[in-house]
C-alpha atoms as a PDB file:
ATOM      1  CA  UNK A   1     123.130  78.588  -2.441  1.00  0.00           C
ATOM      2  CA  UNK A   2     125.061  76.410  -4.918  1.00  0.00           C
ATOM      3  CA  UNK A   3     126.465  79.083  -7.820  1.00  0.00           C
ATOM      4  CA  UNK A   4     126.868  78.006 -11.243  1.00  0.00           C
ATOM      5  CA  UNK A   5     130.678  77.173 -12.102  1.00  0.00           C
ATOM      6  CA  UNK A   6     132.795  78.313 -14.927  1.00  0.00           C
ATOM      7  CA  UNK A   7     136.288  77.505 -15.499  1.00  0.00           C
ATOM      8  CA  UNK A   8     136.946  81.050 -17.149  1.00  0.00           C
ATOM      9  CA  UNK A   9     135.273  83.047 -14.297  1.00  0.00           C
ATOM     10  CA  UNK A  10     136.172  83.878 -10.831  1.00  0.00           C
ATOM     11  CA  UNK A  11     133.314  83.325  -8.970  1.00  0.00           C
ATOM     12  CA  UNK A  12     131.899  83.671  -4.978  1.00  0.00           C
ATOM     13  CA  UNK A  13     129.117  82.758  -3.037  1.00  0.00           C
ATOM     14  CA  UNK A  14     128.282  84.925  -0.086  1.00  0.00           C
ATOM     15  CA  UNK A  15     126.838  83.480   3.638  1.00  0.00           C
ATOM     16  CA  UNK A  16     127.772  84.179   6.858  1.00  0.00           C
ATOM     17  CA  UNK A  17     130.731  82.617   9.067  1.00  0.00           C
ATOM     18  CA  UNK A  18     131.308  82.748  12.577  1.00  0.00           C
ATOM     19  CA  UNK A  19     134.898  82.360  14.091  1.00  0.00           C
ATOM     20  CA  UNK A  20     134.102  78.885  15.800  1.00  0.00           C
ATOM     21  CA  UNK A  21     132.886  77.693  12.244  1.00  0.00           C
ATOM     22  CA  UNK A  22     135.886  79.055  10.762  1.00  0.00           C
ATOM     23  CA  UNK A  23     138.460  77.406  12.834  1.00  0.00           C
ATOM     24  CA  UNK A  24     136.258  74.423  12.837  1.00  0.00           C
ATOM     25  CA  UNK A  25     136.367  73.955   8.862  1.00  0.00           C
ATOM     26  CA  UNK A  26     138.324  71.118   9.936  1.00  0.00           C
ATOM     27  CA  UNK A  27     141.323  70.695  12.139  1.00  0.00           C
ATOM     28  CA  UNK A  28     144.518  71.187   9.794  1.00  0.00           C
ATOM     29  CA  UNK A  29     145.555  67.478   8.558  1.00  0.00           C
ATOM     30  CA  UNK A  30     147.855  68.374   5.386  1.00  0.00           C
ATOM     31  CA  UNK A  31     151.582  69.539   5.658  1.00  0.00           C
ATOM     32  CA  UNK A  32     153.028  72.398   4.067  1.00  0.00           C
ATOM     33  CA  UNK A  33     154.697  71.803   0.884  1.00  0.00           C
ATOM     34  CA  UNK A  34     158.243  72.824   0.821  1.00  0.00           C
ATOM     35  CA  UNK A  35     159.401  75.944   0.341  1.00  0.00           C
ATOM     36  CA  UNK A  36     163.248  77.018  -0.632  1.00  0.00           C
ATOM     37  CA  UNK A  37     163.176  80.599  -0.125  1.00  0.00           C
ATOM     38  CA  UNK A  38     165.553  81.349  -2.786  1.00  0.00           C
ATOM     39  CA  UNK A  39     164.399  84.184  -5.909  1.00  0.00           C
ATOM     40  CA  UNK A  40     165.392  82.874  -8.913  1.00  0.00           C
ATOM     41  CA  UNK A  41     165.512  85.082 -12.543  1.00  0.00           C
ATOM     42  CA  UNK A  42     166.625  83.450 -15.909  1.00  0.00           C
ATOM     43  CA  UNK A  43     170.726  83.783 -16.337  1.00  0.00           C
ATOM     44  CA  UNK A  44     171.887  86.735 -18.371  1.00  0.00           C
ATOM     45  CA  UNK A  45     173.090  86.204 -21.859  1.00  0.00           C
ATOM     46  CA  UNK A  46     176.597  87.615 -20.702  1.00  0.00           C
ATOM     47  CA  UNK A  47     176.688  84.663 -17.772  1.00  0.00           C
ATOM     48  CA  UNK A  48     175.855  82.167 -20.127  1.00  0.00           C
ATOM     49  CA  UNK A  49     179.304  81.673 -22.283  1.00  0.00           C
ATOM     50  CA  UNK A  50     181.259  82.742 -19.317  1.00  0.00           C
ATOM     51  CA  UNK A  51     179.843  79.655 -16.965  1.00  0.00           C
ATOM     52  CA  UNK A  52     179.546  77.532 -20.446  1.00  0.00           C
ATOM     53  CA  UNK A  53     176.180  76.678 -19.859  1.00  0.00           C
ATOM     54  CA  UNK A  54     173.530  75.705 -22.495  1.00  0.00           C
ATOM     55  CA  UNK A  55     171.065  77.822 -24.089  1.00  0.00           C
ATOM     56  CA  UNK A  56     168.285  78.587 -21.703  1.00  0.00           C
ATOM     57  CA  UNK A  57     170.165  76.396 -19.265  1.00  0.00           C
ATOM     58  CA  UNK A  58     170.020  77.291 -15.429  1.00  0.00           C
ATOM     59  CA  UNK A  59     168.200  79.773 -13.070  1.00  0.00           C
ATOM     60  CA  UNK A  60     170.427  82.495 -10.915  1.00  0.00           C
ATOM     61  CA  UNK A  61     169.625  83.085  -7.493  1.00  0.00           C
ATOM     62  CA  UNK A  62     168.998  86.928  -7.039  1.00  0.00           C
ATOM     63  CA  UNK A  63     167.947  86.938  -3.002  1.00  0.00           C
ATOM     64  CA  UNK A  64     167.562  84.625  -0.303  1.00  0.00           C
ATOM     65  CA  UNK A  65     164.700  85.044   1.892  1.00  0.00           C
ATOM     66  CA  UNK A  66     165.200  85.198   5.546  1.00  0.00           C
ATOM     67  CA  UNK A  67     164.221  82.753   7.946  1.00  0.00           C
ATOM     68  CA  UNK A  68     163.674  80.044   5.345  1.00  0.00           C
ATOM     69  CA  UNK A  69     165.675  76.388   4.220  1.00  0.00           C
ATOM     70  CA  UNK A  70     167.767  78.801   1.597  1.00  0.00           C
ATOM     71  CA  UNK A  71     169.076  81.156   4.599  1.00  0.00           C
ATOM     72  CA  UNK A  72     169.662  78.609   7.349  1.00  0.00           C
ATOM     73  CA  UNK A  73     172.038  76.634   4.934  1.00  0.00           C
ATOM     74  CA  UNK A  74     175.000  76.971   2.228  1.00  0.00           C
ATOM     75  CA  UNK A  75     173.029  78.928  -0.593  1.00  0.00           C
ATOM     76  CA  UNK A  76     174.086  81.655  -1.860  1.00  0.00           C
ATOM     77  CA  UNK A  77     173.148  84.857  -4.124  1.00  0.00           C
ATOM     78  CA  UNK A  78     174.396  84.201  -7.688  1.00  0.00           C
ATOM     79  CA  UNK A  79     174.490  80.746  -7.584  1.00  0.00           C
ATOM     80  CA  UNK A  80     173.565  79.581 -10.854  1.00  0.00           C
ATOM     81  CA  UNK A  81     170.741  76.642 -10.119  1.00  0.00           C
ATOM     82  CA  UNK A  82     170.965  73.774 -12.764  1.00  0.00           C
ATOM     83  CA  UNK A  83     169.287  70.452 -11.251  1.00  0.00           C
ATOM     84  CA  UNK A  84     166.294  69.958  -8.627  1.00  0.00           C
ATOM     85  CA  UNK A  85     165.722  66.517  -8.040  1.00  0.00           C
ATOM     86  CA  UNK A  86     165.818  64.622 -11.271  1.00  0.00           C
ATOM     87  CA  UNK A  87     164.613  68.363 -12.700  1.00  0.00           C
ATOM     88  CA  UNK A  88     166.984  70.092 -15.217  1.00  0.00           C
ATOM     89  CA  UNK A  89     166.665  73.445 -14.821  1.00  0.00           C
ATOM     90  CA  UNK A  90     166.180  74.646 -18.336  1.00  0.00           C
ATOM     91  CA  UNK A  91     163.796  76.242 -21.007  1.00  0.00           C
ATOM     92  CA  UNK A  92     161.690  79.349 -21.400  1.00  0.00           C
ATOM     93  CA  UNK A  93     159.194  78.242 -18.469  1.00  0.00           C
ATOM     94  CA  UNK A  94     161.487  76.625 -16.044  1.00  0.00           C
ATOM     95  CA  UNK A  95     160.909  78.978 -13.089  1.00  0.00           C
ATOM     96  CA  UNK A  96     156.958  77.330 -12.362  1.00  0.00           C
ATOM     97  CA  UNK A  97     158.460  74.125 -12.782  1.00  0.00           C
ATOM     98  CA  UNK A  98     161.105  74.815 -10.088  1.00  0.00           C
ATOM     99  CA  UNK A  99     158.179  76.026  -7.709  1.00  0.00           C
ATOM    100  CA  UNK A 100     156.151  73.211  -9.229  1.00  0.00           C
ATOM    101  CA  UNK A 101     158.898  70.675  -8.586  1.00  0.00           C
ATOM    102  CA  UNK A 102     159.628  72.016  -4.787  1.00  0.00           C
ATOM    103  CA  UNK A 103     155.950  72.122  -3.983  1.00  0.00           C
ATOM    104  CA  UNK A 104     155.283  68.819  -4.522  1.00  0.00           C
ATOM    105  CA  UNK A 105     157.696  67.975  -0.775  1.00  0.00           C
ATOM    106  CA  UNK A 106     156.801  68.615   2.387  1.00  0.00           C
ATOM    107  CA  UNK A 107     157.830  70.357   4.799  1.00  0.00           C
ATOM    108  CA  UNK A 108     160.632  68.551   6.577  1.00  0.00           C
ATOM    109  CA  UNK A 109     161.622  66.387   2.793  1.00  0.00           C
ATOM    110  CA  UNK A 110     165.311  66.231   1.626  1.00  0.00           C
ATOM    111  CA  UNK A 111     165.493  67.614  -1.989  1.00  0.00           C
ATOM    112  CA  UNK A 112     169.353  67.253  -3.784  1.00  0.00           C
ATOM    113  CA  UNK A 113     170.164  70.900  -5.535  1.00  0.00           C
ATOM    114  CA  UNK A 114     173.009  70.993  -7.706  1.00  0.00           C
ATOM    115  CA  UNK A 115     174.384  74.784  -8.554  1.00  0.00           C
ATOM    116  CA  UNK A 116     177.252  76.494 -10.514  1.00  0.00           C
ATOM    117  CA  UNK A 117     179.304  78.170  -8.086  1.00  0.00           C
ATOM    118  CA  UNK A 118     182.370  80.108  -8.951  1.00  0.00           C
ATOM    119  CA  UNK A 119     182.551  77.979 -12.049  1.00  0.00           C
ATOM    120  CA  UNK A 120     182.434  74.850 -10.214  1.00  0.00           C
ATOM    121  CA  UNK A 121     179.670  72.619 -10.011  1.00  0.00           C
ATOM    122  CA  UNK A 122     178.274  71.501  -6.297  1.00  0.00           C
ATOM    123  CA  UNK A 123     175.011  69.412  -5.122  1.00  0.00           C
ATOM    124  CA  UNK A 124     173.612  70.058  -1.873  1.00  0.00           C
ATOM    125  CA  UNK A 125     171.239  67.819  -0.578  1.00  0.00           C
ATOM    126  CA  UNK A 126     168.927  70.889   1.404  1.00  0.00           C
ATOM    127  CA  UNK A 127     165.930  69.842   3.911  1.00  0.00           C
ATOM    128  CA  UNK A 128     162.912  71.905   3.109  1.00  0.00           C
ATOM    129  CA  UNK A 129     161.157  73.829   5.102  1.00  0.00           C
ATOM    130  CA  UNK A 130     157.664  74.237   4.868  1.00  0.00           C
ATOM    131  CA  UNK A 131     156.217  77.395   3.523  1.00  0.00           C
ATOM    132  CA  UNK A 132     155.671  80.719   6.257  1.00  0.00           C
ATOM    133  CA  UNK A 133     152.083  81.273   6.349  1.00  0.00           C
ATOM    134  CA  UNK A 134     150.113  84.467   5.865  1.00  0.00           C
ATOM    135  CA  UNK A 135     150.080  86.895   8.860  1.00  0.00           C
ATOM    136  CA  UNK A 136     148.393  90.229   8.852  1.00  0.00           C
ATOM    137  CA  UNK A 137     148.476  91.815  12.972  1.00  0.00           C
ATOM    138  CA  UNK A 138     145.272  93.358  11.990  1.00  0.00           C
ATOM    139  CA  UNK A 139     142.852  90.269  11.248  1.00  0.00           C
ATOM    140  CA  UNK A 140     142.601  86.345  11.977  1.00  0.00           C
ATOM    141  CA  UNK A 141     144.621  83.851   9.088  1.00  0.00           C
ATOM    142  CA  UNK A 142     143.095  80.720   9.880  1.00  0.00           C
ATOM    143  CA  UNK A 143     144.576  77.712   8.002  1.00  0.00           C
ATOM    144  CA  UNK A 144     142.580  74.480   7.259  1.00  0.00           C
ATOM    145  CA  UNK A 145     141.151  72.038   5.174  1.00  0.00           C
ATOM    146  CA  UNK A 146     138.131  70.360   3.860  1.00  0.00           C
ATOM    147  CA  UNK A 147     137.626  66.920   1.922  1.00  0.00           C
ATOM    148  CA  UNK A 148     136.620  67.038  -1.422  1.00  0.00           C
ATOM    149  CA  UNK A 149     135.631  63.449  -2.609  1.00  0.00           C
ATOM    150  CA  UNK A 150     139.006  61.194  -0.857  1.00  0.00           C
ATOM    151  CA  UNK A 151     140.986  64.704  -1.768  1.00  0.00           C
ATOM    152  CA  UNK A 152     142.315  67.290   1.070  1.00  0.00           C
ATOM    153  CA  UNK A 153     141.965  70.772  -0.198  1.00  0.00           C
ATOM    154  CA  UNK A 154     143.822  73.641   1.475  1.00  0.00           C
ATOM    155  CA  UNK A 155     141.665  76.508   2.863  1.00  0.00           C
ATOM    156  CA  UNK A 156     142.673  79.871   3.834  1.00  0.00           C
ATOM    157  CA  UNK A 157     140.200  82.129   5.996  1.00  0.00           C
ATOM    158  CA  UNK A 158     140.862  85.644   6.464  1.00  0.00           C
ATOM    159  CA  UNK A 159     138.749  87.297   9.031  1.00  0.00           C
ATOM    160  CA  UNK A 160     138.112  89.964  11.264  1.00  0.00           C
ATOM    161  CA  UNK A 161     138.658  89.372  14.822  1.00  0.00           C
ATOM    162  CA  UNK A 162     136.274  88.375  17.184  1.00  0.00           C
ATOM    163  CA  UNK A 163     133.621  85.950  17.638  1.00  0.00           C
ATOM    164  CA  UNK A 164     131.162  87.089  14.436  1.00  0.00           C
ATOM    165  CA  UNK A 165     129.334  85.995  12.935  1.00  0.00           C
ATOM    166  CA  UNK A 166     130.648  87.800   9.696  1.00  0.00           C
ATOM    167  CA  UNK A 167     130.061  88.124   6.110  1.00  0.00           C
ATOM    168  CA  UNK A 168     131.722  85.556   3.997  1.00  0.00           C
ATOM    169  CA  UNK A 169     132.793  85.390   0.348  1.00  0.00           C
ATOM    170  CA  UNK A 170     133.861  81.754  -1.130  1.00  0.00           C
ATOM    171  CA  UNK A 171     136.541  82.776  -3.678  1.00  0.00           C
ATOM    172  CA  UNK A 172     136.006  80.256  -6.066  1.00  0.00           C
ATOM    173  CA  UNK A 173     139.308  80.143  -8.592  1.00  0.00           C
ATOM    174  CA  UNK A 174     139.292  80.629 -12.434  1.00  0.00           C
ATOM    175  CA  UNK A 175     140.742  78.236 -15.246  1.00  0.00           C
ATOM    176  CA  UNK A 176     144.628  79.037 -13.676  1.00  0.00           C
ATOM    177  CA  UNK A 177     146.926  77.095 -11.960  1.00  0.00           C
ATOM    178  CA  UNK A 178     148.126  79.872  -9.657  1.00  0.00           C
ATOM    179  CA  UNK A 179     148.329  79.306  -5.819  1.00  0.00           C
ATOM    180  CA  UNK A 180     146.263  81.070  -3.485  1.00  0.00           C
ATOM    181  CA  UNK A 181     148.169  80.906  -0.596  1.00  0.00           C
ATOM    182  CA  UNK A 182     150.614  84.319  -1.367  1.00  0.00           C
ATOM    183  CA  UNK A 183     152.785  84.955   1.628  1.00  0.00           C
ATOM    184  CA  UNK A 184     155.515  86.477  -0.502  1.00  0.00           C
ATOM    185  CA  UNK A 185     155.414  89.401  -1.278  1.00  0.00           C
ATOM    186  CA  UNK A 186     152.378  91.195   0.539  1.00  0.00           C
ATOM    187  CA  UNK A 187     151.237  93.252  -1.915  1.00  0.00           C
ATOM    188  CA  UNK A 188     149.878  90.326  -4.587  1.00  0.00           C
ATOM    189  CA  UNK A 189     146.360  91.572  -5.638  1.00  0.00           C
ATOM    190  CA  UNK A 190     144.754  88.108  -4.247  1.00  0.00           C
ATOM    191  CA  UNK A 191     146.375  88.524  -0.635  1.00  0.00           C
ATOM    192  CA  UNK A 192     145.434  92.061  -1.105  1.00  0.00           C
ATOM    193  CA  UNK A 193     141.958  91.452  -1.857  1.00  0.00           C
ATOM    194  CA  UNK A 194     141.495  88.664   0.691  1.00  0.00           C
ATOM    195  CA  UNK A 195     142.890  90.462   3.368  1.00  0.00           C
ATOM    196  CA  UNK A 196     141.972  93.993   2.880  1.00  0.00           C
ATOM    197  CA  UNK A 197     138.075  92.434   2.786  1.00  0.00           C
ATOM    198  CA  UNK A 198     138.659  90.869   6.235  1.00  0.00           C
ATOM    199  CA  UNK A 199     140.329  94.452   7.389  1.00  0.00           C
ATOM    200  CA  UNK A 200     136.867  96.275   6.695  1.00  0.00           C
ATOM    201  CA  UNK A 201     134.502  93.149   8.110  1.00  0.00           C
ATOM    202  CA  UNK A 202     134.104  90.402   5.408  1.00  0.00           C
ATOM    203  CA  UNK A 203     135.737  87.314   5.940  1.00  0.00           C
ATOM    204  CA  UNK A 204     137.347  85.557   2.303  1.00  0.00           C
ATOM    205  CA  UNK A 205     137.723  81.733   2.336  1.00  0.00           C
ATOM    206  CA  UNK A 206     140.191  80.632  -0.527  1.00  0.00           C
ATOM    207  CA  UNK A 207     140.112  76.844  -1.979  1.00  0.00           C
ATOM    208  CA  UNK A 208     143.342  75.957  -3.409  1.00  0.00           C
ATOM    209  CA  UNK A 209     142.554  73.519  -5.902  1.00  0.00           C
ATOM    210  CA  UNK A 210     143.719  70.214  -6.073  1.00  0.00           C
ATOM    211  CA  UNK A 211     147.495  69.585  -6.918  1.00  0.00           C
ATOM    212  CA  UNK A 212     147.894  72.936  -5.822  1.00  0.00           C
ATOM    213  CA  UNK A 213     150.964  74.415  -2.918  1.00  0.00           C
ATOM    214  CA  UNK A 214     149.486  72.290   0.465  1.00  0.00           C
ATOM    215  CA  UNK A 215     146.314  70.486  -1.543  1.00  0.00           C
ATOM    216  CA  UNK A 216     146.093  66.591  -2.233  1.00  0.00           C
ATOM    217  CA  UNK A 217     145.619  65.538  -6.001  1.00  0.00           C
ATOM    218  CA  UNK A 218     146.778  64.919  -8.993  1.00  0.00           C
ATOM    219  CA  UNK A 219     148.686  68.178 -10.824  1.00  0.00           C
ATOM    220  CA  UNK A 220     146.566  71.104 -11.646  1.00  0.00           C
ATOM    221  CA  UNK A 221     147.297  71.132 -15.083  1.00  0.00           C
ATOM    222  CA  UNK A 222     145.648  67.195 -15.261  1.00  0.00           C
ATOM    223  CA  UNK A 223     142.548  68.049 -13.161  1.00  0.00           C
ATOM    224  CA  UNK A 224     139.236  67.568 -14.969  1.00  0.00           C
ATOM    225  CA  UNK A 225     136.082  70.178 -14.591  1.00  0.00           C
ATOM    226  CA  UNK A 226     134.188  67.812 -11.786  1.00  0.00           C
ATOM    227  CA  UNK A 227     137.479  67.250  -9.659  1.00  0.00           C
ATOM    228  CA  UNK A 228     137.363  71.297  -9.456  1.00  0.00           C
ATOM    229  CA  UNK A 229     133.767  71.656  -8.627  1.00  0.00           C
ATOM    230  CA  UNK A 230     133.736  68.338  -6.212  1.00  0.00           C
ATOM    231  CA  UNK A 231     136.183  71.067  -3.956  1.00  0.00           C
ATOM    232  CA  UNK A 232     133.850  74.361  -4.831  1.00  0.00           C
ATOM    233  CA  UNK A 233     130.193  72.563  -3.726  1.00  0.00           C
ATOM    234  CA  UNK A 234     132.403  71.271  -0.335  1.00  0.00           C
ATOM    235  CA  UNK A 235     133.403  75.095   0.789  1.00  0.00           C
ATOM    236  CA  UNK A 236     129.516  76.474  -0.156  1.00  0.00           C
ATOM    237  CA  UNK A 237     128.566  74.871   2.969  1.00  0.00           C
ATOM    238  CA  UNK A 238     130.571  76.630   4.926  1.00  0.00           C
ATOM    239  CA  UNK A 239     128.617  79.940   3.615  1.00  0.00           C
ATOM    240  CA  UNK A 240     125.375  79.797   5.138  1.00  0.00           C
END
């Protein structure tokens, strides 16, 4: 069945999958978008006159995560990020547009990053590497895609293991611009849900909309109602 769609509403559609239809929902053509693997919080007052930076100006880097572009090269915790790309890092709601900025490589991209660092300024010119993908021992993370009009859309199946077939719900987004795909950290309520329904016997397919982490498109934020629900009536099929 076809549900009704609602940008203010998170809605599903429920079918059946089996595990050859779920690995089959199209052989994986889109590269992951880069990924830094650095945590970044807004610079403390206190830091601000000390490195003479602007108001709102910069983001420091509180953690590196391991096994990412951040840890393999010269980045460092406390490095005050100022520039991505032609990006100045600055304002109230500059952390998205870092991630949003990133995102938009792939996996593999070269991506100059300019830092404060021991009151000096240096720009590194750091190859990305694409985002780690969710893993959970327990079930089956299948990564794919489906076309959506001449758009790619990212799909994530969680799954029980085995050959099915199993219940399915199509997790259909709301109005936000929010990824989907959550490796970091484990415990965000959609990797939870996702995964803790595959855990007990339902399988979860997630549409990443277009524009958004791996998807093709135009930003989120400039997506109309029909580009959304072009991607939603593509995954139904796979419920049936």
């Amino acid at each position: 069945m076809r549900p009704a769609i609602a940008t203010i509403l998170v809605l599903t559609t429920f079918g059946w999958v089996s595990a050859s239809a779920a690995e089959s929902a199209i052989d994986d053509p889109l590269p992951r978008r880069g990924f830094l693997g650095a945590q970044l919080m807004a610079v403390p007052p206190e830091w601000r006159e000390m490195l003479r930076l602007g108001p709102q100006q910069g983001a420091i880097i509180t953690g590196i995560i391991p096994g990412t572009a951040a840890s393999l090269l010269d980045v460092r915790q406390y490095d005050v990020l100022i520039r991505v790309g032609d990006l100045e890092v600055s304002g109230d709601e500059v952390l998205p547009e870092i991630v949003s900025t990133i995102s938009r490589h792939r996996d593999g991209d070269v991506l100059p990053f300019t830092f404060i660092r021991n009151g000096q300024e240096v720009t590194e010119n750091i190859r990305l590497m694409g985002l780690q993908k969710e893993m959970n021992p327990k079930i089956d993370v299948v990564y794919s895609a489906l076309k959506a009009g001449p758009i790619w859309q990212r799909t994530i199946i969680t799954k029980p293991k085995g050959a099915g077939p199993f219940p399915i719900v199509v997790y259909f987004q709301d109005y936000g611009c929010e990824s989907l795909d959550q490796p970091y950290p484990p415990y965000r309520p959609i990797r939870q849900f996702a995964h803790t329904l595959a855990e007990l016997g339902v399988a979860v397919m997630r549409i990443e909309k277009p524009g958004i982490g791996d998807s093709e498109g135009p930003p989120c934020t400039e997506c109309g109602f029909e580009t959304e629900r072009a991607a939603f009536d593509a995954a139904v099929p796979y419920a049936k």
